[in-house]
PDB file of N, CA and C in Angstrom:
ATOM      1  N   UNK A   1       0.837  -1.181   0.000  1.00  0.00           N
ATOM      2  CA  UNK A   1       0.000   0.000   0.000  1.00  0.00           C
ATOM      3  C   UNK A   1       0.888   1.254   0.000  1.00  0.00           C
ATOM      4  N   UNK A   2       0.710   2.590  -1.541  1.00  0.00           N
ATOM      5  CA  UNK A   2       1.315   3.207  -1.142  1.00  0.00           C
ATOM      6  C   UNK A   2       1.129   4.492   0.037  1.00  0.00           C
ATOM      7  N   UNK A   3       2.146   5.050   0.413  1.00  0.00           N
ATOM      8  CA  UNK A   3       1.729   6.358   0.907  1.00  0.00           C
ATOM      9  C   UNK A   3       2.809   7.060   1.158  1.00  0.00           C
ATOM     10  N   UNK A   4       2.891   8.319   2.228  1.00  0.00           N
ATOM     11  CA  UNK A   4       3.653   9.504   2.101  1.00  0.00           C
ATOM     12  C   UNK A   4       4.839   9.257   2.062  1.00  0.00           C
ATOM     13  N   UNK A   5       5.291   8.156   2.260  1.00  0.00           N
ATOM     14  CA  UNK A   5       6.572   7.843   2.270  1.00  0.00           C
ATOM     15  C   UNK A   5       7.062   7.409   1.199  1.00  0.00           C
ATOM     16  N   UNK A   6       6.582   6.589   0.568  1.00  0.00           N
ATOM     17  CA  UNK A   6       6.592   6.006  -1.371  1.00  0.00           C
ATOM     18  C   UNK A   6       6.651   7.093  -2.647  1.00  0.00           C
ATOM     19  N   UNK A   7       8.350   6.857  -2.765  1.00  0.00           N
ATOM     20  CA  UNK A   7       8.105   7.808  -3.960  1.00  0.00           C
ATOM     21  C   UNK A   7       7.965   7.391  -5.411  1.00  0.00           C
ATOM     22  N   UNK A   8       7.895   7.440  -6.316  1.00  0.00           N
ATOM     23  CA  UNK A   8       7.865   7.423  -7.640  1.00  0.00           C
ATOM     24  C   UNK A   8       9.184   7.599  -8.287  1.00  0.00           C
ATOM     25  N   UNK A   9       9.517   6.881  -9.051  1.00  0.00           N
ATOM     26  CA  UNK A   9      11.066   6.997  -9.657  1.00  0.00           C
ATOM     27  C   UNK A   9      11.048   8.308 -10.478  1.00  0.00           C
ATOM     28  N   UNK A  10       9.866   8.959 -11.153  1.00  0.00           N
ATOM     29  CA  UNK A  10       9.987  10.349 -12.148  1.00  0.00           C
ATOM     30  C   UNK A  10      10.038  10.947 -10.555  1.00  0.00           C
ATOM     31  N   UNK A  11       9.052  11.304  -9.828  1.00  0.00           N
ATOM     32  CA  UNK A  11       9.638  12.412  -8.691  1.00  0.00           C
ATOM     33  C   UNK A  11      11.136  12.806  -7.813  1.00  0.00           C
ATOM     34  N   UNK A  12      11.487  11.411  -7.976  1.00  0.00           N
ATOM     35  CA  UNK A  12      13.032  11.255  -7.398  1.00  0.00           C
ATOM     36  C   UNK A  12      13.755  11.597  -8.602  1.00  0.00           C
ATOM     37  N   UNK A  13      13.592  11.290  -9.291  1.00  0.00           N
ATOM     38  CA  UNK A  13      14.533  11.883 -10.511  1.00  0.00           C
ATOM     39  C   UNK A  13      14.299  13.888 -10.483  1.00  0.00           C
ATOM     40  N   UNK A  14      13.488  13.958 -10.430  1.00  0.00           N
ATOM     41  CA  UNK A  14      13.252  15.528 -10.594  1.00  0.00           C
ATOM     42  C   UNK A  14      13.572  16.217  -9.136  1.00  0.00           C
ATOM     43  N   UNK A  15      13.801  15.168  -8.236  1.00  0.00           N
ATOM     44  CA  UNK A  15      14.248  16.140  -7.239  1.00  0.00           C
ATOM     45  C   UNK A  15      15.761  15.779  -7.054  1.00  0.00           C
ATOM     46  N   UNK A  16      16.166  15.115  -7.784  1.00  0.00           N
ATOM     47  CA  UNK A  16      17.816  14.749  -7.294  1.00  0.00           C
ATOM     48  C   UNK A  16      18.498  15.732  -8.965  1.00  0.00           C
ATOM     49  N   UNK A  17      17.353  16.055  -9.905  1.00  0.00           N
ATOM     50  CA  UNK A  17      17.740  17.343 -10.528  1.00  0.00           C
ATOM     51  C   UNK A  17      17.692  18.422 -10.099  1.00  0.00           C
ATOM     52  N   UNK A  18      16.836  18.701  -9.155  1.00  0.00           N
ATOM     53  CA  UNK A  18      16.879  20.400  -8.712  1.00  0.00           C
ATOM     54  C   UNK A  18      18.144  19.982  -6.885  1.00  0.00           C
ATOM     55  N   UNK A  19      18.059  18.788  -6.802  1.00  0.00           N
ATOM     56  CA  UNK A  19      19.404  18.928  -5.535  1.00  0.00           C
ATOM     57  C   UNK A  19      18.203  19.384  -4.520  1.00  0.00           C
ATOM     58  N   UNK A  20      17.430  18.347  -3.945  1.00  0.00           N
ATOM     59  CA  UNK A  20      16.387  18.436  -2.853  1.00  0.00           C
ATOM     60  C   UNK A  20      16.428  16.889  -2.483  1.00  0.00           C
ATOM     61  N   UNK A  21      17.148  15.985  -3.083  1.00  0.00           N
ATOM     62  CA  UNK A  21      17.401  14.781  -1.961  1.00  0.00           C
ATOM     63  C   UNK A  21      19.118  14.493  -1.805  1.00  0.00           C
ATOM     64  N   UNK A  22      19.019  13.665  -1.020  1.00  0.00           N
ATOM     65  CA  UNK A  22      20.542  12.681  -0.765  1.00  0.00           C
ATOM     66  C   UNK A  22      19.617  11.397  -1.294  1.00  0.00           C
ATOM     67  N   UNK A  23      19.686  10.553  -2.564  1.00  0.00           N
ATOM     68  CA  UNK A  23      19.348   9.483  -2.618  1.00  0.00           C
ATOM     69  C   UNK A  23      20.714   8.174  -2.128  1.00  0.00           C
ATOM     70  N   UNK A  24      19.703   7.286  -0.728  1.00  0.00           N
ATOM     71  CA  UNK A  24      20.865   7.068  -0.682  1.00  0.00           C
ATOM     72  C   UNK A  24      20.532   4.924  -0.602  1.00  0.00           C
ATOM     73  N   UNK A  25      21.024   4.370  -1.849  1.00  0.00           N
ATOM     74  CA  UNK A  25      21.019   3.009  -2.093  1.00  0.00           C
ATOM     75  C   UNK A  25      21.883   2.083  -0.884  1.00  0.00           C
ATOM     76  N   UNK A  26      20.775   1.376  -0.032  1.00  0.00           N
ATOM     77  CA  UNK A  26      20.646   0.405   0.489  1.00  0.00           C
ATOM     78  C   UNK A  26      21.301  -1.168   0.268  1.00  0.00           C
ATOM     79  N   UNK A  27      21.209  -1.586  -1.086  1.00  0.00           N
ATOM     80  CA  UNK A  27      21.973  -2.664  -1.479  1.00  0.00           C
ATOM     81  C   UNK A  27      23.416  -2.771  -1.311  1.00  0.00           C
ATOM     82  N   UNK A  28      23.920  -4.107  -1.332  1.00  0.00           N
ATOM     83  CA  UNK A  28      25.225  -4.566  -1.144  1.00  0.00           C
ATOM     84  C   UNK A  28      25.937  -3.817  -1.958  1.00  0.00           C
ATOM     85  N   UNK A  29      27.305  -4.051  -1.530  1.00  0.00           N
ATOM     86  CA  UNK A  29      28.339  -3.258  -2.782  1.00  0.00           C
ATOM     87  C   UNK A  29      28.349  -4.173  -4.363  1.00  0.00           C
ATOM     88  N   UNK A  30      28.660  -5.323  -3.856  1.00  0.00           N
ATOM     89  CA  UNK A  30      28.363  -6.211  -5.539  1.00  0.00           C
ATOM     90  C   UNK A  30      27.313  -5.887  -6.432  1.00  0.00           C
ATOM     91  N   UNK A  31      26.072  -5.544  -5.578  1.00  0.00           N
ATOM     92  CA  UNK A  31      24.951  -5.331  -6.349  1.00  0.00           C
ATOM     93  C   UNK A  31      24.832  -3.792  -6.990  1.00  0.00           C
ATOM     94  N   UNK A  32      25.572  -3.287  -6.326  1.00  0.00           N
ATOM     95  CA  UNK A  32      25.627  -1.495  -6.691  1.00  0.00           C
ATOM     96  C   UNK A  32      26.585  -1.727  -7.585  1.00  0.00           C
ATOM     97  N   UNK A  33      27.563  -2.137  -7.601  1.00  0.00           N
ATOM     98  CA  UNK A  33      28.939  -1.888  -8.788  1.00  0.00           C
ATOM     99  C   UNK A  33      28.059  -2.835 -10.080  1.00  0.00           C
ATOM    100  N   UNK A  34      27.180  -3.748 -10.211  1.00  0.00           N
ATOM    101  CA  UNK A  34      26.604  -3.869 -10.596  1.00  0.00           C
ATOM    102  C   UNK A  34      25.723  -3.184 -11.893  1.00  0.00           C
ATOM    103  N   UNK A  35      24.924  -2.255 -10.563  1.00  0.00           N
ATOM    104  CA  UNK A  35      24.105  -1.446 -11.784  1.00  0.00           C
ATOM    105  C   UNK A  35      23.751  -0.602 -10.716  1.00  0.00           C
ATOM    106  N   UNK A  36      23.576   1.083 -10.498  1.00  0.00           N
ATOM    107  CA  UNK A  36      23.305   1.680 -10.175  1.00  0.00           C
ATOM    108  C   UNK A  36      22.717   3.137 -10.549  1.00  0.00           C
ATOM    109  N   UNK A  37      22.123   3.960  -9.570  1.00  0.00           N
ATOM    110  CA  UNK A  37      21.526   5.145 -10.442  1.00  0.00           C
ATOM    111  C   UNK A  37      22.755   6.404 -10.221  1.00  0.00           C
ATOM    112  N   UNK A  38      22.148   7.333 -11.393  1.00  0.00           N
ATOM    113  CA  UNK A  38      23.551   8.380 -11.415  1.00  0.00           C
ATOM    114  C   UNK A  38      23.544   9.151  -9.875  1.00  0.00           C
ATOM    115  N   UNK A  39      24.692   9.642  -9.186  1.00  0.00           N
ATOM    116  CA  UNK A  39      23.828  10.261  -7.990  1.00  0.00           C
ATOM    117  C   UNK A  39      23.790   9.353  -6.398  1.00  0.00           C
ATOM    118  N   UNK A  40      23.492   8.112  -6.637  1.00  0.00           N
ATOM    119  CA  UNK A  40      23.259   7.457  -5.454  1.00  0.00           C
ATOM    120  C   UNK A  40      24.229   7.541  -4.996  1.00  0.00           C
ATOM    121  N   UNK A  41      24.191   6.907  -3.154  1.00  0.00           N
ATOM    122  CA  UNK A  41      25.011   7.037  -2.288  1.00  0.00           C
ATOM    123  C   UNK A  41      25.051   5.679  -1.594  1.00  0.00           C
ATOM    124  N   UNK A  42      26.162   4.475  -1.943  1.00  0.00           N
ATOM    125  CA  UNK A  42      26.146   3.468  -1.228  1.00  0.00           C
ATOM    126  C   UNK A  42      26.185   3.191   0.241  1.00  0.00           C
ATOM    127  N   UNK A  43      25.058   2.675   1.007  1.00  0.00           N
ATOM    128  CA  UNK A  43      25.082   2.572   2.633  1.00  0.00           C
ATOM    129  C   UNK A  43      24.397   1.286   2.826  1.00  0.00           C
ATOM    130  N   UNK A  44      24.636  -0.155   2.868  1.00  0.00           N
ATOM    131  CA  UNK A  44      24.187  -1.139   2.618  1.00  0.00           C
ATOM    132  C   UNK A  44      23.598  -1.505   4.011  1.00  0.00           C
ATOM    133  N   UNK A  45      22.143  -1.799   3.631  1.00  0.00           N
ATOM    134  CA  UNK A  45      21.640  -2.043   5.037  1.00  0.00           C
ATOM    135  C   UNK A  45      22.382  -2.953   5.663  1.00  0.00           C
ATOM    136  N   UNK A  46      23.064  -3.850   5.261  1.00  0.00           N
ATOM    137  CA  UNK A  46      23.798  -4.561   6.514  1.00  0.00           C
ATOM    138  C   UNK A  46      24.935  -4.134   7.662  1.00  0.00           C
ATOM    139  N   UNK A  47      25.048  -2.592   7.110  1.00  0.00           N
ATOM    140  CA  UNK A  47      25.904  -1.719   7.963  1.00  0.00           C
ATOM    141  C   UNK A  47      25.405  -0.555   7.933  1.00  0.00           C
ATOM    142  N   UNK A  48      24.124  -0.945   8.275  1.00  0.00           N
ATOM    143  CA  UNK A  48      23.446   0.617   8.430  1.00  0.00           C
ATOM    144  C   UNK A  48      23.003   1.227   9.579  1.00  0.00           C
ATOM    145  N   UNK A  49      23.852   3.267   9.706  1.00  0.00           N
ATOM    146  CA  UNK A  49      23.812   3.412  10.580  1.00  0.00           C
ATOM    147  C   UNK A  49      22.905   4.619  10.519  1.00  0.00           C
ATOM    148  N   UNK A  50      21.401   4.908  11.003  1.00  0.00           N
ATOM    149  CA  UNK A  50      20.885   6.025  10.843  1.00  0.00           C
ATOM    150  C   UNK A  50      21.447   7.270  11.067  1.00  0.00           C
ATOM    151  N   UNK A  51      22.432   7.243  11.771  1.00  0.00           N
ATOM    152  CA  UNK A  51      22.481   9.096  12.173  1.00  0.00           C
ATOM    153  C   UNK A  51      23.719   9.133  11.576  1.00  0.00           C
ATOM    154  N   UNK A  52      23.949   8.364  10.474  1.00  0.00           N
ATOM    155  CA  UNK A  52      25.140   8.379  10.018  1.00  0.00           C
ATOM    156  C   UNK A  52      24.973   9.568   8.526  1.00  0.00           C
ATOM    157  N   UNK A  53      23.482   9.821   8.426  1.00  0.00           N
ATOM    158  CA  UNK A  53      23.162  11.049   7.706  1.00  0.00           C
ATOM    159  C   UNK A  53      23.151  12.393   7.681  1.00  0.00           C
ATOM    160  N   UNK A  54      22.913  12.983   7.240  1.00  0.00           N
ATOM    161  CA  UNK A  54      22.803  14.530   7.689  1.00  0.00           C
ATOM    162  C   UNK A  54      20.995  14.999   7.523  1.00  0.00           C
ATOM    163  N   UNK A  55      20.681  15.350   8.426  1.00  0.00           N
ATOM    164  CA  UNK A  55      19.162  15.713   8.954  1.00  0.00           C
ATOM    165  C   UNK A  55      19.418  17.192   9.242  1.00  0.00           C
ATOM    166  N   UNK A  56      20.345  18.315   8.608  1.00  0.00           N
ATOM    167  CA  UNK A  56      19.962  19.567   8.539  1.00  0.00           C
ATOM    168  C   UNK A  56      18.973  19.857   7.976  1.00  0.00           C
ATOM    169  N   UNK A  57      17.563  18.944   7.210  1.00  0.00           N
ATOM    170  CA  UNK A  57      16.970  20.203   6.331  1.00  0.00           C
ATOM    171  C   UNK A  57      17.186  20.625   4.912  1.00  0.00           C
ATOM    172  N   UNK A  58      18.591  20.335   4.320  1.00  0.00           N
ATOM    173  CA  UNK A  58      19.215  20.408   3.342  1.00  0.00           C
ATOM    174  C   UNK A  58      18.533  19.641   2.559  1.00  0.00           C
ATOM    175  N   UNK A  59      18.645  18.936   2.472  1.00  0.00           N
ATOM    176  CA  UNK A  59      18.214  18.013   1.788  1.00  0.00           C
ATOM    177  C   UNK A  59      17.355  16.649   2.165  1.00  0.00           C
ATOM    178  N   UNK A  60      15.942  15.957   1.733  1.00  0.00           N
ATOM    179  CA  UNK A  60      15.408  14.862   2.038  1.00  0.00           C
ATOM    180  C   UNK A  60      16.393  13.851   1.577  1.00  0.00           C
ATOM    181  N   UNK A  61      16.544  12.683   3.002  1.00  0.00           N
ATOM    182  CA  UNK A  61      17.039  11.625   2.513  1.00  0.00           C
ATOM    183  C   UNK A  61      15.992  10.494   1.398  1.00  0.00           C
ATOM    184  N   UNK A  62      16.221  10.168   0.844  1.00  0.00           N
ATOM    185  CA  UNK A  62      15.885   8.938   0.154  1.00  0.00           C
ATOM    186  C   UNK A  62      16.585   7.554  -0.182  1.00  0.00           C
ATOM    187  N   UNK A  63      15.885   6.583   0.267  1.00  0.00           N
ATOM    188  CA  UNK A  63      16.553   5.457   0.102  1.00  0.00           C
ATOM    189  C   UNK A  63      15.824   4.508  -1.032  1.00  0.00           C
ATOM    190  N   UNK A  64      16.880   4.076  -1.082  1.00  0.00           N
ATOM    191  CA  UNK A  64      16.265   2.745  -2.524  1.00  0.00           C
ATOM    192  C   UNK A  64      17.357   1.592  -2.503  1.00  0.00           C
ATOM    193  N   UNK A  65      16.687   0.691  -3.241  1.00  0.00           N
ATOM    194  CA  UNK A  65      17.234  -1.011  -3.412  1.00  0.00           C
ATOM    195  C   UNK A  65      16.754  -1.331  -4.619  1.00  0.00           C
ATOM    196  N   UNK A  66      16.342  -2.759  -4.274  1.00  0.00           N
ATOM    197  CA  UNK A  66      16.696  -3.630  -5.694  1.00  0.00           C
ATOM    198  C   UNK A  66      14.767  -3.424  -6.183  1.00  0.00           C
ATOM    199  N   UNK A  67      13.813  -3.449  -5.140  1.00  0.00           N
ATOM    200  CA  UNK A  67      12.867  -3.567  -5.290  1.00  0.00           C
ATOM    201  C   UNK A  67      11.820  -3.217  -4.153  1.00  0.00           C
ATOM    202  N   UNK A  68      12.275  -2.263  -3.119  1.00  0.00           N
ATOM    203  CA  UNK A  68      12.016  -1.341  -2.274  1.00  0.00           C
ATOM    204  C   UNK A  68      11.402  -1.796  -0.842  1.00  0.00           C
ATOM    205  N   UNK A  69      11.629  -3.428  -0.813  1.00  0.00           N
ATOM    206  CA  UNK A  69      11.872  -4.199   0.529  1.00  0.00           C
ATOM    207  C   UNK A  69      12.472  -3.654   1.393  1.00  0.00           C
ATOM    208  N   UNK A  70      13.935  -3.288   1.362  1.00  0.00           N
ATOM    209  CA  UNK A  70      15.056  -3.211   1.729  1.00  0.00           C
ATOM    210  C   UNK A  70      14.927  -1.540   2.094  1.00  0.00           C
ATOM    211  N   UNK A  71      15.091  -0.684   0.764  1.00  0.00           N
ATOM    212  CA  UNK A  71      14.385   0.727   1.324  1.00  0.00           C
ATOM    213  C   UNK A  71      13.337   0.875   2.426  1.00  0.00           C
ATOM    214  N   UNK A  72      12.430   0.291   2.005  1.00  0.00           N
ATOM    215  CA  UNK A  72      11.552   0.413   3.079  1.00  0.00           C
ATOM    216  C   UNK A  72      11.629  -0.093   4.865  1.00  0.00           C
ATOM    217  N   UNK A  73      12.504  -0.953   4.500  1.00  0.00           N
ATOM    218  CA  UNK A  73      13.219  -1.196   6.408  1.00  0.00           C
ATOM    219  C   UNK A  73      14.457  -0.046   6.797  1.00  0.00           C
ATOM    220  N   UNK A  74      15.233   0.430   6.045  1.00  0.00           N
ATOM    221  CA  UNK A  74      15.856   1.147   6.353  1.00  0.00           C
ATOM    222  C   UNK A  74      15.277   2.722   6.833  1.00  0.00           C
ATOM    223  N   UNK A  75      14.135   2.891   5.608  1.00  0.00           N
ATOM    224  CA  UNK A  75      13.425   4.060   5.896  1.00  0.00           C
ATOM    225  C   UNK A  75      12.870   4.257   7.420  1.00  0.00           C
ATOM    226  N   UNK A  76      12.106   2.702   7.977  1.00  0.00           N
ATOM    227  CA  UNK A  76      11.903   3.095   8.939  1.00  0.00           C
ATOM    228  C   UNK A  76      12.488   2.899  10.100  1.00  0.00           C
ATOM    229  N   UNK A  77      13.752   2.327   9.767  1.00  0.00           N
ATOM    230  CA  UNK A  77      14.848   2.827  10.915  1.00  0.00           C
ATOM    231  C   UNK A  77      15.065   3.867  11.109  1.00  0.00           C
ATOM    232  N   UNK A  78      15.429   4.551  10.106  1.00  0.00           N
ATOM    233  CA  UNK A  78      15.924   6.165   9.976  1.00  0.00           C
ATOM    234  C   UNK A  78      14.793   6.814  10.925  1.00  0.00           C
ATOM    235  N   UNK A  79      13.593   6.825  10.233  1.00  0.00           N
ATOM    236  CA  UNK A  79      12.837   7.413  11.281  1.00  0.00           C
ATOM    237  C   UNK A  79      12.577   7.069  12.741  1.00  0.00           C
ATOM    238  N   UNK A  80      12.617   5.946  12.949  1.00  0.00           N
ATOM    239  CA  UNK A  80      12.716   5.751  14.291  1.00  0.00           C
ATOM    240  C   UNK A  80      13.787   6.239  14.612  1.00  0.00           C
ATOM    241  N   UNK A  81      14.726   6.163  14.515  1.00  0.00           N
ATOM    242  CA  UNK A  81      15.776   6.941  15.218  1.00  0.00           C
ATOM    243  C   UNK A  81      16.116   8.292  15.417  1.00  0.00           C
ATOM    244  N   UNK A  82      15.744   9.140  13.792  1.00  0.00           N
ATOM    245  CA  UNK A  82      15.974  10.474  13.901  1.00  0.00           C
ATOM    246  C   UNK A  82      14.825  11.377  13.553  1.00  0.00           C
ATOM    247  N   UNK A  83      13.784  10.873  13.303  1.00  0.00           N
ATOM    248  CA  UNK A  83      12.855  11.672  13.238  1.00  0.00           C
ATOM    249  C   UNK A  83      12.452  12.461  12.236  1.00  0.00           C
ATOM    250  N   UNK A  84      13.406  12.317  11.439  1.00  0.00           N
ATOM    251  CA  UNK A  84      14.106  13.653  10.173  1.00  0.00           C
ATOM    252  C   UNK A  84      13.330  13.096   8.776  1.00  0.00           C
ATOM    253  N   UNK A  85      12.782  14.010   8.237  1.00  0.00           N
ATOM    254  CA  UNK A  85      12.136  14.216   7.309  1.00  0.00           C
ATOM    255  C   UNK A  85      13.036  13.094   6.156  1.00  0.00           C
ATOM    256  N   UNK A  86      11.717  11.788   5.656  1.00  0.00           N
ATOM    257  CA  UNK A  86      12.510  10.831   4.540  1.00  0.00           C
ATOM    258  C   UNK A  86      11.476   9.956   3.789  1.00  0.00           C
ATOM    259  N   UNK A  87      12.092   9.076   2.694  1.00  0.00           N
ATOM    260  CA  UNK A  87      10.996   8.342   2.153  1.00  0.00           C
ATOM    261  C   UNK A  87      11.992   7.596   1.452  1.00  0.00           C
ATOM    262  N   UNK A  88      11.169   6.865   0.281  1.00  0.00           N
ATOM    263  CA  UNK A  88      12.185   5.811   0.211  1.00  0.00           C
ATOM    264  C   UNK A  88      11.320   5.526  -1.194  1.00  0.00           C
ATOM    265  N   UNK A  89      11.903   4.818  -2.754  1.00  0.00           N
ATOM    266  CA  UNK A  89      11.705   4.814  -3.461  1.00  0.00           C
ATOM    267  C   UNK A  89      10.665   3.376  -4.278  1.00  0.00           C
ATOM    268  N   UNK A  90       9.575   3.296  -4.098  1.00  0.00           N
ATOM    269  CA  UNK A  90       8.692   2.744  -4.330  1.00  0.00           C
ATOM    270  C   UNK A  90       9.038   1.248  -5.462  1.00  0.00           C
ATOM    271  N   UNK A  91       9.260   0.479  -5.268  1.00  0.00           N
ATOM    272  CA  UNK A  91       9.396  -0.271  -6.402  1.00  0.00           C
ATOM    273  C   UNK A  91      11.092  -0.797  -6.531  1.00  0.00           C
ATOM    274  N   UNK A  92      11.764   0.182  -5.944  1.00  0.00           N
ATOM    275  CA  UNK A  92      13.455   0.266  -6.254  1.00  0.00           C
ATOM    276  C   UNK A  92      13.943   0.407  -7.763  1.00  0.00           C
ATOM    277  N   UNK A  93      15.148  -0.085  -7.376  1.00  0.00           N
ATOM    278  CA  UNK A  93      15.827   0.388  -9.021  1.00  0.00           C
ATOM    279  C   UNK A  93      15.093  -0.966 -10.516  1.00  0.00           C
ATOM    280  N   UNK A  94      14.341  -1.547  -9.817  1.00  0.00           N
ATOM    281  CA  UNK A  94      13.117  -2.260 -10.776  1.00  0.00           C
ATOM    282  C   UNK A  94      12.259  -1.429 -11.398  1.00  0.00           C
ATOM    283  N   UNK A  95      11.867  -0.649 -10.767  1.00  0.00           N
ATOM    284  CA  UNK A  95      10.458   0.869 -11.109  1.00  0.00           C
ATOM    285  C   UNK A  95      11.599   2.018 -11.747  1.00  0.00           C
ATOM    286  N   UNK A  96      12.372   1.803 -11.090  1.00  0.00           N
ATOM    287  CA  UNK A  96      13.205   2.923 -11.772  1.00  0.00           C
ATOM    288  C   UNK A  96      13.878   3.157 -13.601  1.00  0.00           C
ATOM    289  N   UNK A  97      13.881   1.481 -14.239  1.00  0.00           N
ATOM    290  CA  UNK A  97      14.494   1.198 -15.071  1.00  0.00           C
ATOM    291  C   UNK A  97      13.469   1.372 -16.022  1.00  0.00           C
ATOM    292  N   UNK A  98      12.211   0.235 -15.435  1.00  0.00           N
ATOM    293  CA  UNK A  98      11.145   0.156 -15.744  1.00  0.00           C
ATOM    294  C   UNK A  98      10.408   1.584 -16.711  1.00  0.00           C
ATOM    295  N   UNK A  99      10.373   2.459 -15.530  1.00  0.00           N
ATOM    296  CA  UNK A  99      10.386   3.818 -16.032  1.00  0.00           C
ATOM    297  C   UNK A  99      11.219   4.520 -17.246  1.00  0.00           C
ATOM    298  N   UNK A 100      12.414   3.290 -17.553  1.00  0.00           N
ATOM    299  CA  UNK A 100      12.793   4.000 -18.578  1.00  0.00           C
ATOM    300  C   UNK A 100      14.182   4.775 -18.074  1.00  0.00           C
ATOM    301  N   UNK A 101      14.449   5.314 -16.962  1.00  0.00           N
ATOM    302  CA  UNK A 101      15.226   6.316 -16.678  1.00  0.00           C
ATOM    303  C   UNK A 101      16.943   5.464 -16.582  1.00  0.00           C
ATOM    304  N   UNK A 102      17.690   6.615 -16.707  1.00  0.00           N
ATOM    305  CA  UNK A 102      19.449   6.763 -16.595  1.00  0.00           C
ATOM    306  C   UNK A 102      19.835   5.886 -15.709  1.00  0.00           C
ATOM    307  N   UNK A 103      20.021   4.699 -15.853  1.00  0.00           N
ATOM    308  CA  UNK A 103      21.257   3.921 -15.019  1.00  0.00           C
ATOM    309  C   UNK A 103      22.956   4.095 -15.548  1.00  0.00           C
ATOM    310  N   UNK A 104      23.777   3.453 -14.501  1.00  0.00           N
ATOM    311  CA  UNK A 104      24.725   2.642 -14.957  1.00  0.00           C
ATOM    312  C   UNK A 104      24.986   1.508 -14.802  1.00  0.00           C
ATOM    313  N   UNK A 105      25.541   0.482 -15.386  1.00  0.00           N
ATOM    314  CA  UNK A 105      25.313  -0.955 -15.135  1.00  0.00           C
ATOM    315  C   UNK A 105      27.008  -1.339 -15.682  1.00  0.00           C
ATOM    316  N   UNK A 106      27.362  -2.662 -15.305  1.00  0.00           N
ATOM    317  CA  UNK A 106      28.627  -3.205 -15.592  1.00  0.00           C
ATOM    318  C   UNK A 106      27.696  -4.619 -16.722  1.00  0.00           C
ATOM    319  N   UNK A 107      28.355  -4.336 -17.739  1.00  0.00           N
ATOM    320  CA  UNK A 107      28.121  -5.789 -18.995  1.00  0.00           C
ATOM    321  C   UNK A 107      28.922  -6.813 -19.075  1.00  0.00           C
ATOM    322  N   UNK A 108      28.205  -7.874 -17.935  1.00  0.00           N
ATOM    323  CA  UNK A 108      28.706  -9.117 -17.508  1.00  0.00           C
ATOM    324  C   UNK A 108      30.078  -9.678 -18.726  1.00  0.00           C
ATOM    325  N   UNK A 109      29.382  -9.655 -19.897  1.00  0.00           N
ATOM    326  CA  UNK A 109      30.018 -10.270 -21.248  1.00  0.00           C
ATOM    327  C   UNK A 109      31.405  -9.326 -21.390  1.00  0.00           C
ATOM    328  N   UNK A 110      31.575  -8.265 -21.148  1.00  0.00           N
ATOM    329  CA  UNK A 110      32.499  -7.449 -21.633  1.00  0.00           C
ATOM    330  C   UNK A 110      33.332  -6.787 -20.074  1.00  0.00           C
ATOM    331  N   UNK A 111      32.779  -6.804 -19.033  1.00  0.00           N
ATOM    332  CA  UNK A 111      33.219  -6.177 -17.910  1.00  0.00           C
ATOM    333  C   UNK A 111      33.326  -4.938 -17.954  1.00  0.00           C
ATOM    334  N   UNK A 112      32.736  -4.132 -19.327  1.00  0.00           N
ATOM    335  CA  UNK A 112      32.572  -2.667 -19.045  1.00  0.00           C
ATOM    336  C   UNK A 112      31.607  -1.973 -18.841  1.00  0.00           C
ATOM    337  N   UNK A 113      31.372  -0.979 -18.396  1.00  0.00           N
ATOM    338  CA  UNK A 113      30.788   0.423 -17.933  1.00  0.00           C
ATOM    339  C   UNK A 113      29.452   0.367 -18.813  1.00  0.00           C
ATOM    340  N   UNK A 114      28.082   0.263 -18.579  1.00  0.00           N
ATOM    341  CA  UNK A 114      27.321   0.891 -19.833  1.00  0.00           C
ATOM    342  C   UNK A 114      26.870   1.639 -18.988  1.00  0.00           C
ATOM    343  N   UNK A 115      26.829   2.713 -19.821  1.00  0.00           N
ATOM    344  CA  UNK A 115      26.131   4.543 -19.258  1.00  0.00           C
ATOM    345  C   UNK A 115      25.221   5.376 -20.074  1.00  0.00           C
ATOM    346  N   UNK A 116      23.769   4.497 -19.767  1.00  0.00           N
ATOM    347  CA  UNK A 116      23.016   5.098 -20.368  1.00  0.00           C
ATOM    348  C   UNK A 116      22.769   6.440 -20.552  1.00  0.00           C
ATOM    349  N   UNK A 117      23.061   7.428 -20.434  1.00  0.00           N
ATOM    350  CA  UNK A 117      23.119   8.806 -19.567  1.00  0.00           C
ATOM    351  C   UNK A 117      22.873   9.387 -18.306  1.00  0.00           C
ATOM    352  N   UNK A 118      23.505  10.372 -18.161  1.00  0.00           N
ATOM    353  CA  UNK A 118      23.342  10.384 -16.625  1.00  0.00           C
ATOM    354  C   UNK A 118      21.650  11.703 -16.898  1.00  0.00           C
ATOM    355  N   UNK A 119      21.193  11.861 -16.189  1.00  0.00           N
ATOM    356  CA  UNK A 119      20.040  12.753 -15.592  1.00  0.00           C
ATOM    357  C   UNK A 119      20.400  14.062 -15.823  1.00  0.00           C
TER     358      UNK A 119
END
């Protein structure tokens, strides 16, 4: 069920263009070197530390994963702990692709870089 906390991969994209989030990806490091979005910030829930963010105000945190399981437990750690204005990306980088939008990814066959464009 969504709600205030569930974002949409076009809204996160338009706010990590105007610089109004920290999007910050939840998944393992293998899975991020992998394929990731332009922008993200690796903090893998298995070493995740809420106040390890910045909650000035500056900017909304946002979190995301593979398919927004994972976002969504972290999200509500964060808030339990700090209280600080956050949400977390609906679907993960599945909704995100889905959508069409700018990844980068590593091509198993070749071991290089594909860069769809960045945002």
């Amino acid at each position: 069920m969504a709600d205030k906390y569930d974002l949409t991969p076009t809204a996160i994209l338009d706010d990590l263009k105007a610089g109004r989030i920290l999007l910050v990806d939840v998944r393992e490091p293998a899975e991020f070197a992998n394929e990731r979005i332009h922008g993200a910030l690796l903090h893998p829930l298995s070493t995740f530390e809420p106040k390890s963010f910045p909650v000035d105000g500056s900017r909304r945190v946002v979190f995301q994963c593979g398919s927004g399981k994972r976002s969504r437990k972290a999200l509500e750690t964060f808030l339990k702990a700090t209280g600080a204005d956050a949400a977390h990306m609906a679907g993960g980088i599945a909704a995100w692709k889905s959508s069409g939008l700018p990844c980068i990814r590593l091509d198993p066959a070749t071991g290089s870089i594909v860069d769809n464009g960045a945002y």
